[in-house]
Each structure stands twice: as C-alpha cells, then as structure tokens.
Protein backbone atom coordinates (compact mmCIF):
# COMPACT_ATOMS: atom_id res chain seq x y z
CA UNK A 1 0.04 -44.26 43.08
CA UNK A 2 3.30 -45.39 43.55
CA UNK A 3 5.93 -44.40 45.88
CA UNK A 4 8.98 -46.43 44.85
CA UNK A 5 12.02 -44.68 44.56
CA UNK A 6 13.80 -44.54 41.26
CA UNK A 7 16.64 -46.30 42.20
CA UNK A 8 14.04 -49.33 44.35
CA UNK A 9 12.13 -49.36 40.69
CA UNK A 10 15.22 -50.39 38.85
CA UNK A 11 15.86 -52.96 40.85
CA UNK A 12 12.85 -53.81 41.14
CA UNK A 13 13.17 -54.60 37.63
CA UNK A 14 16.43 -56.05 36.55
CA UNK A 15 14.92 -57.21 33.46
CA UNK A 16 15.20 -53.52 31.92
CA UNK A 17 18.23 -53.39 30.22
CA UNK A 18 17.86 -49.41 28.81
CA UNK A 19 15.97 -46.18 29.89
CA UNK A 20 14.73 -43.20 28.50
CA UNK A 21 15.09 -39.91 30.05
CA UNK A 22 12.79 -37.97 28.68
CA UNK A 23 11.45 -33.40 29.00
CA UNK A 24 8.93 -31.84 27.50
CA UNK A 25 9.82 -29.54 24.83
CA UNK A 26 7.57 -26.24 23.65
CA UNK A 27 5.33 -28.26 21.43
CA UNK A 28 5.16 -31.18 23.89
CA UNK A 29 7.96 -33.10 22.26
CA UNK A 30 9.77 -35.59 24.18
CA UNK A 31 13.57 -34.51 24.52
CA UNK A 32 15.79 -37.04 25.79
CA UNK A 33 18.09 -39.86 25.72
CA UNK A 34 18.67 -43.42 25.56
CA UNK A 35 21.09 -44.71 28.40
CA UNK A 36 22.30 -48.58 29.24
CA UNK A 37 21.01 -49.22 32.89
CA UNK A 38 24.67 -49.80 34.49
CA UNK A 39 24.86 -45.97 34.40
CA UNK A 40 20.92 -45.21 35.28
CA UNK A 41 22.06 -44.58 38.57
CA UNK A 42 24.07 -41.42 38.04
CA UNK A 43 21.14 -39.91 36.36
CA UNK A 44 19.61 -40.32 39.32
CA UNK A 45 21.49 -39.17 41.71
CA UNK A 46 22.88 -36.30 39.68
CA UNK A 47 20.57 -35.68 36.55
CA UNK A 48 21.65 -35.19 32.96
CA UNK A 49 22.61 -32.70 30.61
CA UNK A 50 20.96 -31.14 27.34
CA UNK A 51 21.35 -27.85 25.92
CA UNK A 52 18.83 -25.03 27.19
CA UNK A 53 18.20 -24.83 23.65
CA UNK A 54 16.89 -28.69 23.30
CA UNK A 55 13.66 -27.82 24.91
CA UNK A 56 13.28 -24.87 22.06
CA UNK A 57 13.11 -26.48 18.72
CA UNK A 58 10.53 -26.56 16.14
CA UNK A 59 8.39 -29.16 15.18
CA UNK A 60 10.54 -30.69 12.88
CA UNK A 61 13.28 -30.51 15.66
CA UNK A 62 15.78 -28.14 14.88
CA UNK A 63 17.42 -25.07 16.51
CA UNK A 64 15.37 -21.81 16.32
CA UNK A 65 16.52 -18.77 14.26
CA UNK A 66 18.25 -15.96 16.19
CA UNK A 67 16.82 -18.30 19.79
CA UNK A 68 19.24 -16.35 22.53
CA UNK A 69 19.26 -19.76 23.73
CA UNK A 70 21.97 -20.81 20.78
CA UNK A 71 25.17 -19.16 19.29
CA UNK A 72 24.03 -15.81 21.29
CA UNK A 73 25.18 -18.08 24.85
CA UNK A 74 27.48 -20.69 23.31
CA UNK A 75 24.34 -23.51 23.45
CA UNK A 76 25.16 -23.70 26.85
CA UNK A 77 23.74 -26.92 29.03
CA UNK A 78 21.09 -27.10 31.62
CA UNK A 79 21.00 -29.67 34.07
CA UNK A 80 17.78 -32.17 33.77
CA UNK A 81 16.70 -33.50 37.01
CA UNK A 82 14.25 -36.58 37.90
CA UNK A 83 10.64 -35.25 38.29
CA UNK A 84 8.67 -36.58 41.26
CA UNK A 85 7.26 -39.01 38.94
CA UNK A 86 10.38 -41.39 39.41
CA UNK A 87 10.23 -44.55 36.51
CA UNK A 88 7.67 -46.04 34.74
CA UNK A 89 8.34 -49.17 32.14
CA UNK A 90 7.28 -48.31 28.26
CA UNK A 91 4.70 -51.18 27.40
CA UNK A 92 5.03 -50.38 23.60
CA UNK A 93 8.26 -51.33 23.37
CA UNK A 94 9.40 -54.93 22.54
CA UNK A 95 12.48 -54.35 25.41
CA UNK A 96 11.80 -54.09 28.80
CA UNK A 97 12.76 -50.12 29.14
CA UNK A 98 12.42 -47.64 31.61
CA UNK A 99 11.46 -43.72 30.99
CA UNK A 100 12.39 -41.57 33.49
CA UNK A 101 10.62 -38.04 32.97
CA UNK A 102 12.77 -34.98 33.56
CA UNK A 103 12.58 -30.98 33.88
CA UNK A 104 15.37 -28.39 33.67
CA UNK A 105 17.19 -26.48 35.57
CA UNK A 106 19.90 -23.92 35.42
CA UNK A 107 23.62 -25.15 37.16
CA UNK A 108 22.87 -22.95 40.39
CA UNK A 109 19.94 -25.07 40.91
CA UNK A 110 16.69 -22.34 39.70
CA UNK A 111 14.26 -23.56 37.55
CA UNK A 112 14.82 -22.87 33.46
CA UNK A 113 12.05 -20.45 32.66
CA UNK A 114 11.71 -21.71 28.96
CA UNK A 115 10.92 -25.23 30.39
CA UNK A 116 6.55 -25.95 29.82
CA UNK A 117 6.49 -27.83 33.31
CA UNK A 118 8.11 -24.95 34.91
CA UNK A 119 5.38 -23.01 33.09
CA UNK A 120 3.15 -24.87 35.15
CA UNK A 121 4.54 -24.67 38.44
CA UNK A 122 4.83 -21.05 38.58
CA UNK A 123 0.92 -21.43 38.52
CA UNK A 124 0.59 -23.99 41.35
CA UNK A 125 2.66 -22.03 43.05
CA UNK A 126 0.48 -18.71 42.76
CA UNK A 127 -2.35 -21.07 43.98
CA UNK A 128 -0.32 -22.34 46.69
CA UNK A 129 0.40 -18.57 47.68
CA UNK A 130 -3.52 -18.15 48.32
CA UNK A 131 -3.94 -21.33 50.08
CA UNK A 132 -5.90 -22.78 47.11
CA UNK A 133 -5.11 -26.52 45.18
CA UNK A 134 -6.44 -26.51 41.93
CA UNK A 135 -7.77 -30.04 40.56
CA UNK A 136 -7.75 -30.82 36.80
CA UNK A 137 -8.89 -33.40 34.92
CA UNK A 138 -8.26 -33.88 31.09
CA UNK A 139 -10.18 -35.67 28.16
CA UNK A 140 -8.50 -36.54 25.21
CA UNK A 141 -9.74 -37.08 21.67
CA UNK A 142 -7.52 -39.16 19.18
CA UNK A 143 -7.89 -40.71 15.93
CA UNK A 144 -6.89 -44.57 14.86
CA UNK A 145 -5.58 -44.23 11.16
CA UNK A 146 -4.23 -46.55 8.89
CA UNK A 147 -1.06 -44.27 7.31
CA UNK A 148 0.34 -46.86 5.60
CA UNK A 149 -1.72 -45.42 1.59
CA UNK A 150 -1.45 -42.18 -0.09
CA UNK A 151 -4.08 -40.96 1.82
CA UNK A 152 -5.33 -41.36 5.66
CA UNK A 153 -8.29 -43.93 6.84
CA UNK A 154 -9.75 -45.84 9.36
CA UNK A 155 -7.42 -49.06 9.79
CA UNK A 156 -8.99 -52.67 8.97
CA UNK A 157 -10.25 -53.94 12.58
CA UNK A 158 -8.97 -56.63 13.62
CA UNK A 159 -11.79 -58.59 14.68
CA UNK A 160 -13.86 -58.33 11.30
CA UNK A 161 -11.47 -57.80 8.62
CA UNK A 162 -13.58 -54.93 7.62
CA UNK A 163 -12.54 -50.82 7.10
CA UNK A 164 -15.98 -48.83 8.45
CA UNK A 165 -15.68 -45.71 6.40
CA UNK A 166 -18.21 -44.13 8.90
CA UNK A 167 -18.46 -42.00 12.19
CA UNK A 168 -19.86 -43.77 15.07
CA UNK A 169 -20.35 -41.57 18.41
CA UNK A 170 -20.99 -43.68 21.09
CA UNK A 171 -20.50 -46.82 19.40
CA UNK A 172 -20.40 -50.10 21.22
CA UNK A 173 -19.69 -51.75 17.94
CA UNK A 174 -16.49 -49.10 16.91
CA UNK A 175 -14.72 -49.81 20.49
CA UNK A 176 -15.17 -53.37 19.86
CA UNK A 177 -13.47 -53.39 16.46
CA UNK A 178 -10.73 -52.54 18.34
CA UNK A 179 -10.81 -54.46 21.47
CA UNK A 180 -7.31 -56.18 21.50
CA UNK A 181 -5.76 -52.06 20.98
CA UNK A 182 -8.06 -50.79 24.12
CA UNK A 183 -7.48 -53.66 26.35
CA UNK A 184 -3.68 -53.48 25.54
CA UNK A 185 -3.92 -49.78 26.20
CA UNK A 186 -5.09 -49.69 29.42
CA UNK A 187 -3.29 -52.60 30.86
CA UNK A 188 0.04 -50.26 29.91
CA UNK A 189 -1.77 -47.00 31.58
CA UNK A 190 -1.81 -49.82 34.78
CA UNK A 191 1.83 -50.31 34.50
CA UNK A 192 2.47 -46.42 33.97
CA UNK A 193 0.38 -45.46 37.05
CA UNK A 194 -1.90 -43.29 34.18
CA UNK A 195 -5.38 -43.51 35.48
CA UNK A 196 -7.35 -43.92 32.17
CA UNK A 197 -11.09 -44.11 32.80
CA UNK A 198 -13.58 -43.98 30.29
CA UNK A 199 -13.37 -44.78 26.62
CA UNK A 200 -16.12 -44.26 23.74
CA UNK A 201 -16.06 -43.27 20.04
CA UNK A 202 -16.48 -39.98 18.55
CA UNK A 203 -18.09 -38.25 15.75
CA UNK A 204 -14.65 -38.29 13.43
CA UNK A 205 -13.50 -41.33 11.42
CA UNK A 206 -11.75 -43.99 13.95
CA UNK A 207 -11.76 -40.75 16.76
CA UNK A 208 -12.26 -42.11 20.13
CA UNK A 209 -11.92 -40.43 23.27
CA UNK A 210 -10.55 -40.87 26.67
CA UNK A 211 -11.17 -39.31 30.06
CA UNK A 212 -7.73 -39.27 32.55
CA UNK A 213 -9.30 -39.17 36.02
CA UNK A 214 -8.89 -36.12 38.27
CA UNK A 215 -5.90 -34.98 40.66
CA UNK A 216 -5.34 -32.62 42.80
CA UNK A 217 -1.95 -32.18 41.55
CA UNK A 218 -2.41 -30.01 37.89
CA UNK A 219 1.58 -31.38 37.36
CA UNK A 220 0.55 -34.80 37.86
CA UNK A 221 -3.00 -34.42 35.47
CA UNK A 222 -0.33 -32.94 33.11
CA UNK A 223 2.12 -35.54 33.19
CA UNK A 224 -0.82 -38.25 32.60
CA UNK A 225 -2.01 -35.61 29.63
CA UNK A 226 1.99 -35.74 28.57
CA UNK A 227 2.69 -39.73 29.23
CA UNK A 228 -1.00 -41.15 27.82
CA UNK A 229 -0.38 -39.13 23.83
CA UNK A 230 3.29 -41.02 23.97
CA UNK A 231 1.80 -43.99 25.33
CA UNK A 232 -1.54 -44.42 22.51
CA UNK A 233 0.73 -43.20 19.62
CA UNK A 234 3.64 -45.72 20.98
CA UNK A 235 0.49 -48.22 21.57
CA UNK A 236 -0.82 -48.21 18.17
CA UNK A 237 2.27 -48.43 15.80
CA UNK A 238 2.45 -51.46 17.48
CA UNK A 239 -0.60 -52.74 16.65
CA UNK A 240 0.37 -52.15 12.96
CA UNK A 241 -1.60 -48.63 12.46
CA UNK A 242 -1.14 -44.82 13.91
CA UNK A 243 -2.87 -42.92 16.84
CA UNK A 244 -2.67 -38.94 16.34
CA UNK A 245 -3.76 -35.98 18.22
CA UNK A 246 -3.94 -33.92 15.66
CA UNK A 247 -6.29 -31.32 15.29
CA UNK A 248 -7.99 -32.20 12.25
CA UNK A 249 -6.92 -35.29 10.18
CA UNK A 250 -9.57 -35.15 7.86
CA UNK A 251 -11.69 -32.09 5.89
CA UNK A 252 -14.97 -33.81 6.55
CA UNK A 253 -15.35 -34.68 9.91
CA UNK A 254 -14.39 -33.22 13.01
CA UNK A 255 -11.15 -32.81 14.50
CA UNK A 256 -9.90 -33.79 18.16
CA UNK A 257 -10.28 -31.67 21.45
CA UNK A 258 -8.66 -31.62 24.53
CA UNK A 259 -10.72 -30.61 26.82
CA UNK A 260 -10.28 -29.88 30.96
CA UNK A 261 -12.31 -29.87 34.34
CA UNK A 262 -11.06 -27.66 36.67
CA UNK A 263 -12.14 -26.85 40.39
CA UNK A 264 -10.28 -25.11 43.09
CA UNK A 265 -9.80 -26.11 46.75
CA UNK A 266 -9.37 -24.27 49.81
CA UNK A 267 -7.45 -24.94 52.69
CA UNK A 268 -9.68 -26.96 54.03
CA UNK A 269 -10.29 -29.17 50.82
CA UNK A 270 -14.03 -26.83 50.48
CA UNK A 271 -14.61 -26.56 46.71
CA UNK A 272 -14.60 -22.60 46.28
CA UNK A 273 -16.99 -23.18 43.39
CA UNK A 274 -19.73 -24.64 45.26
CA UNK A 275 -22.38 -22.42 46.66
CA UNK A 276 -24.95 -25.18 47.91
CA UNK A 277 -26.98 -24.73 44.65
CA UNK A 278 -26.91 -25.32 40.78
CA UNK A 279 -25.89 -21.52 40.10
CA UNK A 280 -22.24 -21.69 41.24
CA UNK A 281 -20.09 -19.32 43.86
CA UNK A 282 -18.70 -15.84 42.73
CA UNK A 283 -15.37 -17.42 42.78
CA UNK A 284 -16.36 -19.42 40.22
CA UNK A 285 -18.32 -16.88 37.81
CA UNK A 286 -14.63 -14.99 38.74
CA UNK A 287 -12.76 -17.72 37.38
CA UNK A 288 -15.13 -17.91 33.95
CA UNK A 289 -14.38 -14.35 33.27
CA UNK A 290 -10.55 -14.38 33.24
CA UNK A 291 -10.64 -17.33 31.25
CA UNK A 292 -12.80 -15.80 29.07
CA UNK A 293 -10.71 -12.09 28.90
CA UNK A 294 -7.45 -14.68 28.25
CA UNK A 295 -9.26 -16.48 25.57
CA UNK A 296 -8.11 -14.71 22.54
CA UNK A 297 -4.43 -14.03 23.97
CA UNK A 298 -4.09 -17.63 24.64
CA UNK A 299 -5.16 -19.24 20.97
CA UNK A 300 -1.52 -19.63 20.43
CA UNK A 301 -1.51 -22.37 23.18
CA UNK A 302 -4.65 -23.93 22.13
CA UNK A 303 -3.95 -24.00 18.67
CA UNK A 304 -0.49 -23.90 18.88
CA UNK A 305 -0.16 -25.43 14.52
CA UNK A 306 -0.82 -24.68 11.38
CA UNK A 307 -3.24 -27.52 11.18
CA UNK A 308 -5.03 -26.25 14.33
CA UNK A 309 -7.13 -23.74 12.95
CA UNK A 310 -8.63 -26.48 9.97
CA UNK A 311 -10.58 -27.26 13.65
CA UNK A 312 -11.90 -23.98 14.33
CA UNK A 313 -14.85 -23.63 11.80
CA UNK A 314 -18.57 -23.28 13.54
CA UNK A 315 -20.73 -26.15 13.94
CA UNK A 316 -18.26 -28.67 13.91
CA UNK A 317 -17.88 -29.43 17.86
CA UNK A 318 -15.08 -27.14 18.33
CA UNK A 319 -15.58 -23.84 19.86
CA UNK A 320 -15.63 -20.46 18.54
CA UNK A 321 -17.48 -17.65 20.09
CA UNK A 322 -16.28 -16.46 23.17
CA UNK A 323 -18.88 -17.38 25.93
CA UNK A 324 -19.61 -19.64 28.68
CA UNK A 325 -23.08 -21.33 29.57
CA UNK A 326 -24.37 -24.19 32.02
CA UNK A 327 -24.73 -27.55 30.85
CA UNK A 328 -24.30 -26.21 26.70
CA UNK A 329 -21.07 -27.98 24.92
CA UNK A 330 -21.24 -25.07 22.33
CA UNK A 331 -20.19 -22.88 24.52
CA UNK A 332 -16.53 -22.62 24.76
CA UNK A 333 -16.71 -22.80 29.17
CA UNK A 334 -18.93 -25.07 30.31
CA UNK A 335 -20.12 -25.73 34.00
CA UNK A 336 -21.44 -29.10 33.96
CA UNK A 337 -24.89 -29.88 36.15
CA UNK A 338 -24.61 -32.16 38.78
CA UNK A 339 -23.88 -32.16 42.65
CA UNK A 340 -23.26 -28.84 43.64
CA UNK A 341 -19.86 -30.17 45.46
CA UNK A 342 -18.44 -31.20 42.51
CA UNK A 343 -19.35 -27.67 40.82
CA UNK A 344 -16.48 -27.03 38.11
CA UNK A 345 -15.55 -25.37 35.10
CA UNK A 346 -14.79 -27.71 31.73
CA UNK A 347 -12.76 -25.36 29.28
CA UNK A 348 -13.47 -26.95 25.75
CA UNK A 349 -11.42 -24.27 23.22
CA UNK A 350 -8.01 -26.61 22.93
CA UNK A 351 -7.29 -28.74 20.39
CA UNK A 352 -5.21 -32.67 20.65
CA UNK A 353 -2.44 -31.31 19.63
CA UNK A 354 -1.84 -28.90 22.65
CA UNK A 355 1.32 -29.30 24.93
CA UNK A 356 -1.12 -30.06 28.13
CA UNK A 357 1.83 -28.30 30.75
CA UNK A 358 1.15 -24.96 28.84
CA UNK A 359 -2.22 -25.68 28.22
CA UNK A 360 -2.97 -26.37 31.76
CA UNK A 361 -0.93 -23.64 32.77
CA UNK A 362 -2.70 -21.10 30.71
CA UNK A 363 -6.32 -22.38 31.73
CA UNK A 364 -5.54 -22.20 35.40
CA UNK A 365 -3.37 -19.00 35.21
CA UNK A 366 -6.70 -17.16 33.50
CA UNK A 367 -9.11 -18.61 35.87
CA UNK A 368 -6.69 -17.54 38.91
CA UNK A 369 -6.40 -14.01 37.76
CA UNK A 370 -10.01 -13.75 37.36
CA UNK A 371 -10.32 -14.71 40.72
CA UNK A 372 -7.35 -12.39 42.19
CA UNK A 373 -8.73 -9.55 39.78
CA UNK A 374 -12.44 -10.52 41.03
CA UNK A 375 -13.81 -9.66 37.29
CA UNK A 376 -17.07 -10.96 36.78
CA UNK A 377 -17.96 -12.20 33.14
CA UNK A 378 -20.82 -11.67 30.90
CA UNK A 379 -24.42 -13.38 31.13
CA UNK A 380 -24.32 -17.51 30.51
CA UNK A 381 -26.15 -17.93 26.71
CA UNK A 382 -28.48 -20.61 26.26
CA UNK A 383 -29.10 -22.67 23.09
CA UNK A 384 -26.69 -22.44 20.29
CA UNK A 385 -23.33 -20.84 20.58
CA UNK A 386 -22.53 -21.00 16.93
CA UNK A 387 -25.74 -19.19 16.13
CA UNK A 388 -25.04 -16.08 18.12
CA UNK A 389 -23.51 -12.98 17.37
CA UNK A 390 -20.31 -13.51 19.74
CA UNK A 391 -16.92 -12.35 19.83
CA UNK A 392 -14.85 -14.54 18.23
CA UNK A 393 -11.53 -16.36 19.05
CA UNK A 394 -8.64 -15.49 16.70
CA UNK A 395 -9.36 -17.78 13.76
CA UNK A 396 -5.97 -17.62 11.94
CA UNK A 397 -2.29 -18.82 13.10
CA UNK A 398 -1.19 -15.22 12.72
CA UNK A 399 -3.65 -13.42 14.56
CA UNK A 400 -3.03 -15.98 17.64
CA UNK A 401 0.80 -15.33 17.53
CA UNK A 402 0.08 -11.32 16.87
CA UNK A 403 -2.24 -11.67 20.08
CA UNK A 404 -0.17 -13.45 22.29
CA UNK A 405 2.75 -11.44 21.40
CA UNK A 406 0.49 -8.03 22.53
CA UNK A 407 -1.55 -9.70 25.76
CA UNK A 408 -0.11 -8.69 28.94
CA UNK A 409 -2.31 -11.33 30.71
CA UNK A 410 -0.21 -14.03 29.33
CA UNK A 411 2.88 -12.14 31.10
CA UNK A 412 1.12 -12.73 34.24
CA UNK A 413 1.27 -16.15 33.58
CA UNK A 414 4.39 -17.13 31.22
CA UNK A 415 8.15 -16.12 32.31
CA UNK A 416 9.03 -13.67 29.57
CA UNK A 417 11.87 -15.94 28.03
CA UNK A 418 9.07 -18.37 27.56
CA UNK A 419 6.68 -15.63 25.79
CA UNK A 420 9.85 -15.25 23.79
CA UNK A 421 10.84 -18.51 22.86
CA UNK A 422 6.81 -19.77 21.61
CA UNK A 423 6.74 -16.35 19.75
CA UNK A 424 10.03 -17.01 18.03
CA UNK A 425 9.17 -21.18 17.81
CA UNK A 426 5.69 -20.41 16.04
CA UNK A 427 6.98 -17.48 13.37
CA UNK A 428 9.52 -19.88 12.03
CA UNK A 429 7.21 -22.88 11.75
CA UNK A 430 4.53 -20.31 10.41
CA UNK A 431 7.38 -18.89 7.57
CA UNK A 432 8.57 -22.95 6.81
CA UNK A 433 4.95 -24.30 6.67
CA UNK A 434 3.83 -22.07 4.23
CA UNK A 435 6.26 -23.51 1.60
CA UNK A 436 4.42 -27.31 2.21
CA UNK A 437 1.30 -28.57 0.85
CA UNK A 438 -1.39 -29.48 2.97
CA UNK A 439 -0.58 -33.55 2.44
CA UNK A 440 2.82 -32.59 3.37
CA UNK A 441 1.78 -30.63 6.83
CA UNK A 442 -0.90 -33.22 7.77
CA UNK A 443 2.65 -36.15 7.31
CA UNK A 444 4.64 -33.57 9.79
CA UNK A 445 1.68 -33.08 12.12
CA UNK A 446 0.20 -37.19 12.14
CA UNK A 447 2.78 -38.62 13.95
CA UNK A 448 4.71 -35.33 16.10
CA UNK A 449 1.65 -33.71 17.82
C-alpha cells in the first residue's frame, strides 16, 4: 500500500501530462474533471468544486426533477477534497494520466450527506463508536461482450480466432482465451494499488469473476469495489470489446453478483464472530438477523435498475428467499466453513451493478444494528433455498423503492437527504425507463453500471 503523498506521486511522475479528479455519484458514476497537471497542485492543496447536485443525477446524467439540490438552492457548489487514497495512474488510457479520487464536502468543512462515501463513513464511524473494525472483502462478477452487432456476444478470443457461444464455470480453457486481457488487467490493478486475487469463469456467456482481497478498512474495500469496475470496463474497450457489470446481459444465462465477506474486529483485533467452533458467536447469529430484517428495505441498493430485477428469478444463482444457512450458496447469507478464526458472513443478494459505498454501507449498517439491537434470526435451512417456502425479497423495481421509502432501518443507516435523493433518483429513472425497449435499456445499462 502506498504512502506517497499526492503532490510526491506527481512528481514522481512527470510523464503525466493530465489528471482526473474523480466522486462517486448515487449510481456509482464517476463525477469529475479533466485538469492539465501545471494546476494539479491547487487541487491538492485546496480541492475542487462541483455542484452538490453533480453527485445526484440519473443514469443518463442529468439533473433530477424537483432535487432541492437544484433551482430550490441556486445549484450551489460543494467543495471536493482528495480522499486518503492520494493518485493512482489510469493504465487504460493511451496518456500517461493521473485520477485523483474525491468526496464532498460542504464550504464550512462537514461532510455532504448526499455523498455514497459519506454514506459509508457514517457506518465506520458507528463501528468505531463501539470499538469494533469491520473487514470486507468483495467479489465481482462481469461479463466480456463483443457490442460492436445488433445484438450482445461473447467477443472472438484472441488466441483462437474462435467466438465460444457456451458457459464455462471454472474453465481453464475460457480464462485462457483471454489471457493477454487478464494479464493486462492485473498488471494495471499493480499500478492502482487494487489487490485483485483470484480470477475464474462463470456460468454466464464470457462472465468471469474476481475476488478483491480483504481490508480492514470497508472505505478502502469500497474504493477497490469503485476503482476495479472503472478499471475492467476502461481495460476492455481497449482491448477492442466491452466489460459490464450489469445485472443480467442476457435472458438465458445468469446475470452478475456482487457479493461480500464481512467480519468484525474488536479492540484487540479478536474476530467477534469466532466462538472456537464451526457454529459461530451470538454476535455473529446477531449480525445475520439485522441483515436479514434490512433485506427487503434495502433491495433498492442491491438492485438499484430496471435491469436488476431480470436477475432475481429462482434457480438462477441469484438469491431470493430471505434466509441464511452454513456453507449453502442458495441461501441469500452465507457463513462459509473453515477455520473458526476466520468465521464470517458472505452476503450474496447484490447484483454488479450496485454502487459498492452504499452497498457496503447498507450490509454493514444491518449487520451492526443487529448486533446493537441483539436480535437473533431465524433457524439456518439446509438444502435448497429456492425450493422452500420463504419470504421473499421485493421482486419488482417498485416494490424496492415503495420499501425503502417506508423502512425506518434504512434511516438508521442513510442521512435523510440521501434517503431523499435515491428515492427521487430511482422514480424518475423508473417513469423514463418505462418509455424504452428492453434493447434500448440493456445499451443504457452495458456500458454505465
């Protein structure tokens, strides 16, 4: 991990010529702008200015009907400040570049409430409050997809020449199709301090998957979740095809998860999860029921699209019964065997196409009010999820916007001007979707989410 200074980077690198600066919007859109490196340095030292509203906009980028954050206050500025992340180079550019990632903050210096990595450190800071750390890890599932036809497929690999029109999980063979992509893509998570572990191929056509190794800093296992979608989607145009994290690209075949691994720490670095034994601690069945309570409440930020829900059909590795289980990937919580030290929760519900700071946000903020609350959750199942008679997750866009908009667990979590801004964000991409066919969603969603 690297501890250069933003100002020792750039000079560090006087080859880079522009930089990025770059925030997080509500659907995980990068907001930013371009800036010659002669004037990096006041950036630095003093931040840069957007409109509040700029980290409000729909998917397709513009201002949000009635937002307060518009005519109501003038569009007035926030200030964008460096986050502790400090520059990184962008490999799938042809220039030498520099992104600097940025949050926002009001002019007297607090934190702007509608900004998703704010979101996320009101959480940390709960945790923090209680002496606990909580440590994330994140696994990502994206498709390769030749875009370039009326309709999607697998691109032509570049080592044989050939299109395979077929699913290959766990393929040796599928990975190796693509070898000069992967071995790109990790020598640029290298240069971007992203610490990509393991690849292998999935059960959708060209869907692979990639495991981000775990931190004890949820912002930092965000900002890899944020940086490594940029990164592949940046990676692959360059290679000459797409990379999406969309929920479901195609009808047939399963769509893309993002799934976390959470644990908790004490303040002695004890995992409050471990027990000694292969049952768990009853902070950690305390955690599994207020994720489980927040569940339906927080669809809306684990299906945050129209396209989302095309994911959420049973029997198609994408949960939708309301449970939890040991060792059982139908279940929508998982606690994965192994050594009871590393005892941990994987939460499996989200789709790709999340924003991971809310995402992470809302997983941890259940599981910590679960804990605080000390609720204890139903029994595990065993077998198949899909096959019981469950409660179910909300399985359409409006239900998940009707439920957030009711849950008063997510206001223990969310700011309210953040509960207001998704609400209003989602209703008008719900009312202007509806008017699109599904060809022309899946061409908004490919290339944004």
């Amino acid at each position: 991990m690297t501890t250069m200074t933003p100002t020792d980077w750039l000079r560090a690198h006087p080859q880079v010529r522009t930089i990025r600066v770059a925030a997080s919007d509500l659907n995980g859109q990068p907001r930013g702008k371009r800036i010659p490196t002669r004037f990096a340095g006041k950036v630095v030292e003093e931040g840069t200015r957007f409109p509040l509203s700029a980290l409000n906009l729909d998917i397709w980028g513009e201002d949000i009907d009635d937002s307060p954050l518009v005519f109501e206050t003038g569009d007035a500025d926030g200030v964008l400040r460096p986050t502790e992340r400090g520059f990184m180079p962008m490999p799938w550019l042809s220039a030498p570049t520099g992104l600097l990632p940025i949050w926002m903050f009001h002019e007297d210096g607090r934190p702007f409430d509608g900004d998703p990595r704010h979101a996320l450190a009101r959480v940390v800071e709960r945790y923090k409050a209680r002496g606990l750390t909580p440590v994330a890890a994140v696994e990502l599932e994206f498709f390769l997809i030749d875009d370039s036809g009326k309709s999607l497929q697998v691109p032509i690999s570049p080592r044989s020449g050939k299109r395979r029109k077929a699913a290959e999980v766990l393929s040796i063979r599928a990975l190796d199709a693509f070898d000069e992509f992967f071995t790109d893509l990790y020598d640029a998570c290298e240069e971007m301090d992203i610490p990509a572990d393991t690849a292998i191929s999935e059960a959708g056509l060209g869907q692979f998957e990639i495991n981000l190794m775990h931190q004890d800093d949820a912002l930092r296992a965000a900002d890899d979740a944020w940086l490594f979608k940029m990164l592949v989607k940046g990676m692959a145009r360059r290679h000459g095809f797409a990379a999406s994290f969309m929920a479901k690209p195609y009808e047939d075949y399963a769509g893309s998860g993002l799934h976390v691994h959470f644990s908790v720490l004490d303040r002695d670095g004890n995992n409050i999860f471990d027990d000694g034994g292969p049952k768990g601690s009853d902070a950690l069945r305390h955690a599994i029921a207020g994720c489980l309570k927040a569940m339906p409440d927080s669809m809306l930020i684990f299906a945050p699209h129209a396209n989302s829900y095309d994911r959420l059909v049973p029997e198609n590795h994408a949960p939708t019964g309301i449970a939890w289980a040991y060792e059982n990937r139908t279940a929508a919580i998982r606690v994965p065997a192994g050594n009871p030290a590393a005892r941990r929760i994987e939460h499996r519900v989200a789709g790709g196409d999340v924003n991971p700071y809310l995402h992470l946000a809302a997983v941890l903020g259940a599981a910590l009010t679960g804990i605080e609350d000390g609720e204890e959750p139903p029994a595990p199942i065993t077998g198949n999820a899909y096959a019981l008679d469950l409660p179910q997750v909300p399985n359409t866009w409006a239900e998940a916007i009707d439920a957030f908009d009711r849950s008063e667990r997510m206001k223990r979590i969310f700011a309210p001007m953040l509960i207001q801004n998704l609400l209003l964000t989602k209703r008008q991409e719900m009312h202007y979707m509806a008017e699109l066919t599904p060809q022309e969603q899946v061409e908004i969603y490919l290339d944004t989410v």
